[in-house]
Protein backbone atom coordinates (compact mmCIF):
# COMPACT_ATOMS: atom_id res chain seq x y z
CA UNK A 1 -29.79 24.10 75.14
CA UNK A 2 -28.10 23.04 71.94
CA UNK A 3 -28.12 19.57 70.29
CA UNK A 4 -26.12 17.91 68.09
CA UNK A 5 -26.51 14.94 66.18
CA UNK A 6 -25.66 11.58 67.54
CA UNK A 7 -23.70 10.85 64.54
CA UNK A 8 -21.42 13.45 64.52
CA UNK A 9 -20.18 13.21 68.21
CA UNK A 10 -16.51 11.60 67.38
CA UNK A 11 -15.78 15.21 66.29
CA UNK A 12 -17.87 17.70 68.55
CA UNK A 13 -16.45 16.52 72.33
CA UNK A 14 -12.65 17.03 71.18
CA UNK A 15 -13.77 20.15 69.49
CA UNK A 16 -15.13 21.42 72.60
CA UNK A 17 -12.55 20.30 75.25
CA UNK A 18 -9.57 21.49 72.67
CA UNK A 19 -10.78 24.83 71.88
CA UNK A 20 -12.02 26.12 75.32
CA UNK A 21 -10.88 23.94 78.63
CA UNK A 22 -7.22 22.22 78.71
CA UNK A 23 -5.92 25.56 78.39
CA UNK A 24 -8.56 27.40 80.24
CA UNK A 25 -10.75 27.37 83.06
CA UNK A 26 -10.78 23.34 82.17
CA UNK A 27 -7.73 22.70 83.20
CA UNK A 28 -7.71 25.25 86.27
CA UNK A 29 -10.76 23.31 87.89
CA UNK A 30 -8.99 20.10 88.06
CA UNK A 31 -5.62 21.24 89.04
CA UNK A 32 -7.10 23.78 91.59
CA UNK A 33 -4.29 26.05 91.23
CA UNK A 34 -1.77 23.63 91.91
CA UNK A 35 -2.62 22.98 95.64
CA UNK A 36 -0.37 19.96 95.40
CA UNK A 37 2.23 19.60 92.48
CA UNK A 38 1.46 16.65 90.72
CA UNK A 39 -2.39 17.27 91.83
CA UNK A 40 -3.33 17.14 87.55
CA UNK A 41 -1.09 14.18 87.12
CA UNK A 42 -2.37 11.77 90.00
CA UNK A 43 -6.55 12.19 88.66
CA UNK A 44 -8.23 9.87 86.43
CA UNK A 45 -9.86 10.24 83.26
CA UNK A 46 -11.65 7.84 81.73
CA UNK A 47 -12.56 7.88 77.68
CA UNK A 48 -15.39 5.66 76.18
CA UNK A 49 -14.64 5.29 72.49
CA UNK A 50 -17.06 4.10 69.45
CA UNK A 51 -18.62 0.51 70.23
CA UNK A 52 -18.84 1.52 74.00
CA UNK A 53 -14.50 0.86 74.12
CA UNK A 54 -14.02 2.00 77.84
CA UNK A 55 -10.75 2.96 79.00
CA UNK A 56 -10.25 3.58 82.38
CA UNK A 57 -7.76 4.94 84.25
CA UNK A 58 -5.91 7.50 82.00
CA UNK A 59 -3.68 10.57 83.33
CA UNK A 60 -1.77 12.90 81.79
CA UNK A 61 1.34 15.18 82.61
CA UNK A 62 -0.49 18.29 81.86
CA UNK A 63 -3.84 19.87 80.08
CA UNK A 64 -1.94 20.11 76.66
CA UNK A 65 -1.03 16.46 76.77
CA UNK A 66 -4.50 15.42 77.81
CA UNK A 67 -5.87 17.77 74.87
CA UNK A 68 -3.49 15.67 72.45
CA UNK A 69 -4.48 12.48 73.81
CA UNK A 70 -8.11 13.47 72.75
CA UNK A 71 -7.46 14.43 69.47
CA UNK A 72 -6.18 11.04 69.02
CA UNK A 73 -8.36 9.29 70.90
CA UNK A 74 -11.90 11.14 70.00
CA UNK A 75 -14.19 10.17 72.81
CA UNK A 76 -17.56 10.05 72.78
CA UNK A 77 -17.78 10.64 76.82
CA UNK A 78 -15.07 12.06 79.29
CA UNK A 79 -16.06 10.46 83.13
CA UNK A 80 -13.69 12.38 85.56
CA UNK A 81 -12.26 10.67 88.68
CA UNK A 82 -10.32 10.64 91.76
CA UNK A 83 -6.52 12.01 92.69
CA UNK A 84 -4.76 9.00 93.77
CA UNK A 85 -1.92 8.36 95.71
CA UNK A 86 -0.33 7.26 92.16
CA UNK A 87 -0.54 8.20 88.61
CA UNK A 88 -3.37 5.89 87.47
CA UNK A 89 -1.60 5.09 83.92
CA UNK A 90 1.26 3.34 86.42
CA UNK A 91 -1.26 1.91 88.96
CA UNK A 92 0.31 -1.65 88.14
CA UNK A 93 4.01 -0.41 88.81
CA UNK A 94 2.99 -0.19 92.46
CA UNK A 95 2.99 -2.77 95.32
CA UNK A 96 -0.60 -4.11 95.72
CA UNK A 97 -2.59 -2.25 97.95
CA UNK A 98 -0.44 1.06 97.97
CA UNK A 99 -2.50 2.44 94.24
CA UNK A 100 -5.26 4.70 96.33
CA UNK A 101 -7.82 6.71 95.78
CA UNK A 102 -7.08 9.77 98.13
CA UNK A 103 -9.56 12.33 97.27
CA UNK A 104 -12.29 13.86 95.13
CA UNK A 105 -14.90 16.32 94.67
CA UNK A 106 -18.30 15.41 96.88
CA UNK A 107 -20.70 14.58 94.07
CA UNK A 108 -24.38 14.17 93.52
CA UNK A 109 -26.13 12.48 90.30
CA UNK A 110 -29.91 12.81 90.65
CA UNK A 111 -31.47 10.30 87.39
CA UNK A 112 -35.03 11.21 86.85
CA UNK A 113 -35.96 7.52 86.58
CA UNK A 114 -35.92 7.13 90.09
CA UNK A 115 -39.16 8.97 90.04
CA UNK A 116 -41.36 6.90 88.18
CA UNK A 117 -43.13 6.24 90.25
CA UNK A 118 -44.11 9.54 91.31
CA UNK A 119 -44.46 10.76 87.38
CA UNK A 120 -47.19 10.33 85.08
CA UNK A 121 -46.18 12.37 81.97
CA UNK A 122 -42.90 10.38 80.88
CA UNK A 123 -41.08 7.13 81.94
CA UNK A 124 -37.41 5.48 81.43
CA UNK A 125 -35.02 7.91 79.84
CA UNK A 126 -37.83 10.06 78.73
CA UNK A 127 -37.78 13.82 79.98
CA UNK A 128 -40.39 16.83 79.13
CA UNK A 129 -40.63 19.67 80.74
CA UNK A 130 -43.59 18.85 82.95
CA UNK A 131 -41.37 16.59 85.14
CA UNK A 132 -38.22 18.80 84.76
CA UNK A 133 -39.62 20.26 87.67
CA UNK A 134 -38.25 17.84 89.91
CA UNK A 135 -34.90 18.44 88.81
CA UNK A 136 -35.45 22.24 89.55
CA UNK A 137 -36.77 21.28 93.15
CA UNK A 138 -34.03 18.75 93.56
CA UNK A 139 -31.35 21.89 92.95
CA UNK A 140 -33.29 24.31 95.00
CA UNK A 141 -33.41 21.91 98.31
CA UNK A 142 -29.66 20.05 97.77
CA UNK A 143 -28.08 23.32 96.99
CA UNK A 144 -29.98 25.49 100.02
CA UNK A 145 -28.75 22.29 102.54
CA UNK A 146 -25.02 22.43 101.18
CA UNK A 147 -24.77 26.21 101.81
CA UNK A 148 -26.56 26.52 104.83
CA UNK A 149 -26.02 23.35 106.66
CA UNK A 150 -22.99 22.06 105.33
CA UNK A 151 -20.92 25.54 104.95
CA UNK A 152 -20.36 24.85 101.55
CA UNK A 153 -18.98 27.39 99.13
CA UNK A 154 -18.12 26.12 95.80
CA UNK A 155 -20.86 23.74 94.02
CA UNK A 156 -21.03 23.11 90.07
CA UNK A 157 -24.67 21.44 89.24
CA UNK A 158 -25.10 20.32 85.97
CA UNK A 159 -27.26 19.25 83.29
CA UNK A 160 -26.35 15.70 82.65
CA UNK A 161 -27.52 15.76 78.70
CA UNK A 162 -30.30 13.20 79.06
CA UNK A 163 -32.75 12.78 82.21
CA UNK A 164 -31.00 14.25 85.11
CA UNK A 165 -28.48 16.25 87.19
CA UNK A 166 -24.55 16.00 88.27
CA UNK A 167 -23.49 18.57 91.61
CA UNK A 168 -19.99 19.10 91.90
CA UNK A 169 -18.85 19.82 95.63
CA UNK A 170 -15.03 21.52 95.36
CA UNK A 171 -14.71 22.77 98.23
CA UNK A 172 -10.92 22.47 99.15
CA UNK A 173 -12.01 20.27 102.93
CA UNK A 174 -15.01 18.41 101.52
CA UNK A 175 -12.60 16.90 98.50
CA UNK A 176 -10.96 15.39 101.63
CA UNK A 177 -13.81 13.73 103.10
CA UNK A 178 -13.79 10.12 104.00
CA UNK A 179 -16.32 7.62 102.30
CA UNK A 180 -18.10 7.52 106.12
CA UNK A 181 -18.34 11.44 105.78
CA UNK A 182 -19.78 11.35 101.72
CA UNK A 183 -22.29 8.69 102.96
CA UNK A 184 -23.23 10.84 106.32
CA UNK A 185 -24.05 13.55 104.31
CA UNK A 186 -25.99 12.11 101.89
CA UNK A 187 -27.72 9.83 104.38
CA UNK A 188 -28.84 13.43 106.12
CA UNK A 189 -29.79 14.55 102.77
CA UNK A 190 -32.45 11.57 102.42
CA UNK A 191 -35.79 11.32 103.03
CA UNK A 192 -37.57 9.42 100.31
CA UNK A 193 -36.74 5.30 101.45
CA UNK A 194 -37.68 2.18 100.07
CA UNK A 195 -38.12 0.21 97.00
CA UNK A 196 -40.53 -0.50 94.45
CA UNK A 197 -42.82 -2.50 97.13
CA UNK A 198 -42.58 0.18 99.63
CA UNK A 199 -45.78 2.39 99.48
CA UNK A 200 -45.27 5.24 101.98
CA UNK A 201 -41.27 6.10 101.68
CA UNK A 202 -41.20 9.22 103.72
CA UNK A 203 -42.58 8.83 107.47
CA UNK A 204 -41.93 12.15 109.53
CA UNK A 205 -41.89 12.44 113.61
CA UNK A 206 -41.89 15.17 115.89
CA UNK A 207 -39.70 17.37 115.85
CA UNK A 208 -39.58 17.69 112.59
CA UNK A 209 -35.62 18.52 112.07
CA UNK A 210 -35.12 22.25 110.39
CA UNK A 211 -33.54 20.35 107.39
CA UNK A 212 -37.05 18.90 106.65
CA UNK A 213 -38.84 22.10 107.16
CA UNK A 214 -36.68 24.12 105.23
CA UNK A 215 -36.96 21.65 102.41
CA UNK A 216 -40.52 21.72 102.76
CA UNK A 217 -40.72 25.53 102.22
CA UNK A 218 -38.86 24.78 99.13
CA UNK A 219 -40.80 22.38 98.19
CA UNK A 220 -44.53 23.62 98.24
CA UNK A 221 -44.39 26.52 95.94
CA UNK A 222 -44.09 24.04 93.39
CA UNK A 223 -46.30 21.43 94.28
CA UNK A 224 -49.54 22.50 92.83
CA UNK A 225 -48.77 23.17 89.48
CA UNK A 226 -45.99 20.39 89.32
CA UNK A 227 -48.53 17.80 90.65
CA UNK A 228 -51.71 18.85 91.00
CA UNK A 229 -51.42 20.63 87.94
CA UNK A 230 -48.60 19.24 85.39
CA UNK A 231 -48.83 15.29 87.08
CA UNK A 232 -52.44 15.62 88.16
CA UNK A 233 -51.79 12.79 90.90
CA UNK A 234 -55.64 12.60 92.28
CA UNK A 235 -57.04 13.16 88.43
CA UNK A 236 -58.52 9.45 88.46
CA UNK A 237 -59.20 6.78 91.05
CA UNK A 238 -56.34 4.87 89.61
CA UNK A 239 -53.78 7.91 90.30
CA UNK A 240 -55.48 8.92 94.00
CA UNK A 241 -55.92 5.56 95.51
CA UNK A 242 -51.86 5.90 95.59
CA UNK A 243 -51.89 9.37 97.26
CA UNK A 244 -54.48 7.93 99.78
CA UNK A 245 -52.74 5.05 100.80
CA UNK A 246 -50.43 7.08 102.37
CA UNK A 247 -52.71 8.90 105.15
CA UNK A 248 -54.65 7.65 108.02
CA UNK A 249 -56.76 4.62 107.41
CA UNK A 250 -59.71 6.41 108.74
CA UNK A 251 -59.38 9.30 106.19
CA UNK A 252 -58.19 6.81 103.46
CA UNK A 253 -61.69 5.46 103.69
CA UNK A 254 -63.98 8.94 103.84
CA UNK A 255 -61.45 10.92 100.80
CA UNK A 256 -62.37 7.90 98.70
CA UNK A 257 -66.02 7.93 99.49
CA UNK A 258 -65.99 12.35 98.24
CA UNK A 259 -63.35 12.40 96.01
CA UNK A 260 -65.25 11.51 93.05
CA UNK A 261 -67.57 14.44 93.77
CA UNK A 262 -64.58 16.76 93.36
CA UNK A 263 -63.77 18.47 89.83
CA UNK A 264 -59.82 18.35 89.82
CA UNK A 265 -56.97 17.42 91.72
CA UNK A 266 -56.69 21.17 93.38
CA UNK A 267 -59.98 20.69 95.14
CA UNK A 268 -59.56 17.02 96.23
CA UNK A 269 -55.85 18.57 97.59
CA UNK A 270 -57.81 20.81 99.40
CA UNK A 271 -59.99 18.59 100.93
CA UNK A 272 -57.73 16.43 101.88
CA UNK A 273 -55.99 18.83 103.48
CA UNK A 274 -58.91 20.00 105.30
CA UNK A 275 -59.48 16.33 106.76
CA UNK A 276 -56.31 16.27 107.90
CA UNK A 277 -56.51 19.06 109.78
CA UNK A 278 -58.54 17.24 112.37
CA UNK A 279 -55.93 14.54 112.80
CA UNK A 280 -53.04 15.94 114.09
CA UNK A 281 -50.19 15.55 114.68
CA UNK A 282 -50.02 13.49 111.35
CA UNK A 283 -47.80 15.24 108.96
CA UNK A 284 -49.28 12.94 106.07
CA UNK A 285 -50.24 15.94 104.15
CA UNK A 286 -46.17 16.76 104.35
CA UNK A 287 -45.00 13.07 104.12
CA UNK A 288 -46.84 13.38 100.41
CA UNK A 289 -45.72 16.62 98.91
CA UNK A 290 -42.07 14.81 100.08
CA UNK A 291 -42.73 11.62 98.49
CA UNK A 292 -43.82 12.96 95.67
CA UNK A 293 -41.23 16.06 95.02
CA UNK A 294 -38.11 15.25 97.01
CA UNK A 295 -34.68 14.63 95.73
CA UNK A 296 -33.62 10.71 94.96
CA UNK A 297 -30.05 10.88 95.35
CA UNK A 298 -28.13 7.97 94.45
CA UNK A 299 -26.02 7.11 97.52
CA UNK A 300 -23.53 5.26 95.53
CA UNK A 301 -22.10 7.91 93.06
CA UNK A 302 -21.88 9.97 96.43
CA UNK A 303 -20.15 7.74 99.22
CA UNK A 304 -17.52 6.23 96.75
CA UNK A 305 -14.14 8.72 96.58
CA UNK A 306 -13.26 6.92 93.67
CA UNK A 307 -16.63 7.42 91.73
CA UNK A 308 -16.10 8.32 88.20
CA UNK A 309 -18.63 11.36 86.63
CA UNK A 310 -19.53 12.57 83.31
CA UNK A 311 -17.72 15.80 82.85
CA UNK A 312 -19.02 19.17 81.96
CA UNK A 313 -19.75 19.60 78.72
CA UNK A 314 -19.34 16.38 77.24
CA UNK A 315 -21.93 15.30 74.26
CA UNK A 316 -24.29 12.60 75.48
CA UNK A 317 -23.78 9.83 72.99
CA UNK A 318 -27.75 8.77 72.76
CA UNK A 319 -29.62 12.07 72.92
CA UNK A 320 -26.42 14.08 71.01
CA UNK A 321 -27.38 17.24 73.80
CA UNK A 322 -24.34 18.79 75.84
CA UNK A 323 -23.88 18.59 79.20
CA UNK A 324 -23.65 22.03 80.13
CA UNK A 325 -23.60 23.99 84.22
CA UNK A 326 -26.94 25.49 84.99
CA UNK A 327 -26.96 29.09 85.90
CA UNK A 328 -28.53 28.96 89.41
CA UNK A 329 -30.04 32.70 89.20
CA UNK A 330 -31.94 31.58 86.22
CA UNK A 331 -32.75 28.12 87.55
CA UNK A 332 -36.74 28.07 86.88
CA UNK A 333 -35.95 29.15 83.37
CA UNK A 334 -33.57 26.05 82.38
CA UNK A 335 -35.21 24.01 79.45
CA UNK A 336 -32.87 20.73 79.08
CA UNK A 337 -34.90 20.22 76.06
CA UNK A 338 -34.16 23.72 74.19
CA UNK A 339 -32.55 23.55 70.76
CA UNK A 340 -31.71 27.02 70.20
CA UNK A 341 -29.81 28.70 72.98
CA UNK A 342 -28.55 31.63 70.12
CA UNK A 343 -30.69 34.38 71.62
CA UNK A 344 -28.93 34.61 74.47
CA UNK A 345 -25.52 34.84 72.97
CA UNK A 346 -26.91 37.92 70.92
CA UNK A 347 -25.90 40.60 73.34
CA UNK A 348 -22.91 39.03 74.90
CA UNK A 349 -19.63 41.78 73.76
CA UNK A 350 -17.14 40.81 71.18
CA UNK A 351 -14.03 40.37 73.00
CA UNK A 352 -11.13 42.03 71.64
CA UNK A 353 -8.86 39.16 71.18
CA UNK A 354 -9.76 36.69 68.64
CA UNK A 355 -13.33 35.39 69.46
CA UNK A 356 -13.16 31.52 70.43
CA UNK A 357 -15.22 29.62 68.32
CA UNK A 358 -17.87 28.22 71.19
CA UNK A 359 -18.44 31.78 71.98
CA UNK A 360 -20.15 32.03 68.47
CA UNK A 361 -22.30 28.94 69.43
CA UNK A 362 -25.26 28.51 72.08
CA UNK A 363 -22.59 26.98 74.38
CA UNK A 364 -21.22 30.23 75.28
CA UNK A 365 -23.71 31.15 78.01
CA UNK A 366 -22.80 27.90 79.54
CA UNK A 367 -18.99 28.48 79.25
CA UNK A 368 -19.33 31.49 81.08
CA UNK A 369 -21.44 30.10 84.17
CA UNK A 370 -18.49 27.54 84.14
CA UNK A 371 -15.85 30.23 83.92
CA UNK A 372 -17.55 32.30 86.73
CA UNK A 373 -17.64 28.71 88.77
CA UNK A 374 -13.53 28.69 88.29
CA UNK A 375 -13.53 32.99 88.44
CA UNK A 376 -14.85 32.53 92.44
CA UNK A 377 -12.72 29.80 93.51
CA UNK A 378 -9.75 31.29 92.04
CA UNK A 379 -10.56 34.71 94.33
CA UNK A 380 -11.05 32.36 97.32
CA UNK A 381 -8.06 30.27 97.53
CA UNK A 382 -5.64 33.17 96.69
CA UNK A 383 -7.98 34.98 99.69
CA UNK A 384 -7.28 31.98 101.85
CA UNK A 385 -3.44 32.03 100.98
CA UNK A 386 -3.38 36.20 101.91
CA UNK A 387 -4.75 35.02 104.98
CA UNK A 388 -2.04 32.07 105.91
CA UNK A 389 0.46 34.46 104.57
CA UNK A 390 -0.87 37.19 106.92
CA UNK A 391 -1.31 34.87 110.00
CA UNK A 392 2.28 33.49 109.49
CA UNK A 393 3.97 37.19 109.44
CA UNK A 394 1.77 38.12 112.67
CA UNK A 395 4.24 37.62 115.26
């Protein structure tokens, strides 16, 4: 993953928007091939400027105008928002009440400091690849519910550029949803409840619902060596008194009395596990690998249709590292913290027009998940509109 320095961002995000998306697969996402005609000119963009400068509510006729606006403008951040029933730049031309926020991708931001508590190795805005992991579980279980439960087709995650992940629903019916349908859905995608003084935040009952399961199944190929292992969560009294706490007083009170005769975290796991096999039906030994591994999503970003979002591939202003899509087939092997991302550029073909200048970078990989992204939901809604076409002539 390439990283630039902090001080140089008031050139590298127009760079990268001008050169590659208002004319290109950029501008195609947002305007969804045109479903409505002034689609492009009723969303919001919002720039923040040197000194944190926020401006709010920008839209533009077209991609070439927004392109010239940034070359003027040179943002540090792009946050992308909602079509409304207006033009945002004239929302104060309108009666009150009438400007409206009228629809907008379905999005998810996952922060990694929600997990704190549930991480050992790093804190705050700190990252390494130990607790990465939870971003990679995160991906696996959100992405496996949207597809299977939800029926949906077109998702964008991506890398945020600092401590966490963005998911970009754009499917043509879920951009329609309601806030009461964004917050039902990501109310069904929650397990994990409670605050800071809350010490067991996931408490499962029978049945347990096939959302749950499958998540679990997700989740416990990576548990050992993400917490056992990478976390070590019973390595010290300190760390296992909090794992305790959340079985069965009457287990609490023998795992403390043999854990310290245990090596390592794997074998007081495996005990516990083993003690909890004679208490059923408690699904503590569940309820932890949950609270320890399972997405935090955070419900506001989600419910709100007019939310704004960091765009793809903007530079993050304090860590200077782009935020780029992450390849889903090569999920596991995603490294937010890689510098050099040139190897895998090495055997991409020379095209035969005149090579873009990102595609000579360690962007370009990332470009073309993102153009793929576009590539698929082109195919589908011109597949959708052979279909109408064919329905209406079937008479």
């Amino acid at each position: 993953m390439a990283g630039f320095e902090p001080g140089s961002l008031p050139d590298l995000l127009p760079l990268y928007y001008r050169r590659l998306f208002p004319y290109g697969p950029y501008g195609r996402w947002l305007s969804y091939g045109g479903v409505v005609k002034n689609y492009f000119q009723r969303r919001e963009f919002s720039f923040t400027l040197r000194d944190d400068i926020y401006v709010r509510y920008q839209s533009f006729n077209s991609p070439q105008e927004l392109e010239k606006e940034m070359q003027k403008m040179n943002p540090y951040k792009i946050d992308v928002g909602a079509v409304y029933s207006h033009r945002p730049s004239q929302r104060n031309t309108v009666h009150m009440g009438a400007f409206q926020a009228q629809e907008k991708e379905l999005v998810f931001d996952i922060d990694m400091t929600d997990y704190d508590d549930v991480r050992r190795c790093c804190s705050s805005a700190e990252i390494c690849s130990k607790c990465w992991t939870l971003m990679t579980i995160a991906i696996r279980v959100i992405d496996r519910a949207l597809v299977e439960d939800f029926g949906v087709k077109h998702r964008l995650w991506v890398y945020s550029g600092r401590r966490g992940v963005h998911c970009w629903v754009c499917d043509d019916s879920v951009r329609k949803w309601s806030c009461a349908m964004r917050t039902a859905a990501v109310e069904y995608l929650t397990l994990v409840k409670g605050g800071s003084e809350t010490v067991k935040k996931v408490n499962l009952t029978d049945p347990i619902h096939p959302f749950i399961s499958h998540s679990l199944s997700l989740v416990e190929p990576y548990f050992e060596d993400y917490a056992l292992v990478g976390q070590d969560i019973l390595g010290s009294s300190e760390s296992w008194e909090k794992v305790v706490a959340l079985v069965p007083e009457y287990i609490l009170r023998l795992l403390l009395r043999e854990f310290p005769k245990k090596h390592d975290s794997v074998q007081r796991w495996e005990l516990l596990k083993k003690k909890m096999e004679k208490c059923k039906p408690s699904h503590a030994e569940s309820e932890i690998m949950l609270q320890y591994c399972f997405p935090r999503l955070d419900i506001n970003v989600s419910r709100g249709v007019n939310h704004l979002l960091k765009s793809p591939f903007s530079v993050h202003p304090k860590t200077g590292r782009v935020s780029v899509p992450i390849d889903l087939r090569k999920l596991d092997q995603f490294d937010p913290l890689e510098e050099d991302g040139e190897k895998e550029n090495e055997t991409e073909p020379e095209p035969k027009r005149r090579t873009r200048d990102y595609r000579k970078t360690s962007l370009a990989p990332y470009v073309r998940v993102f153009e793929q992204f576009v590539e698929e939901m082109d195919k589908s809604r011109k597949g959708e509109l052979l279909k109408k076409s064919d329905l209406q002539g079937d008479f």
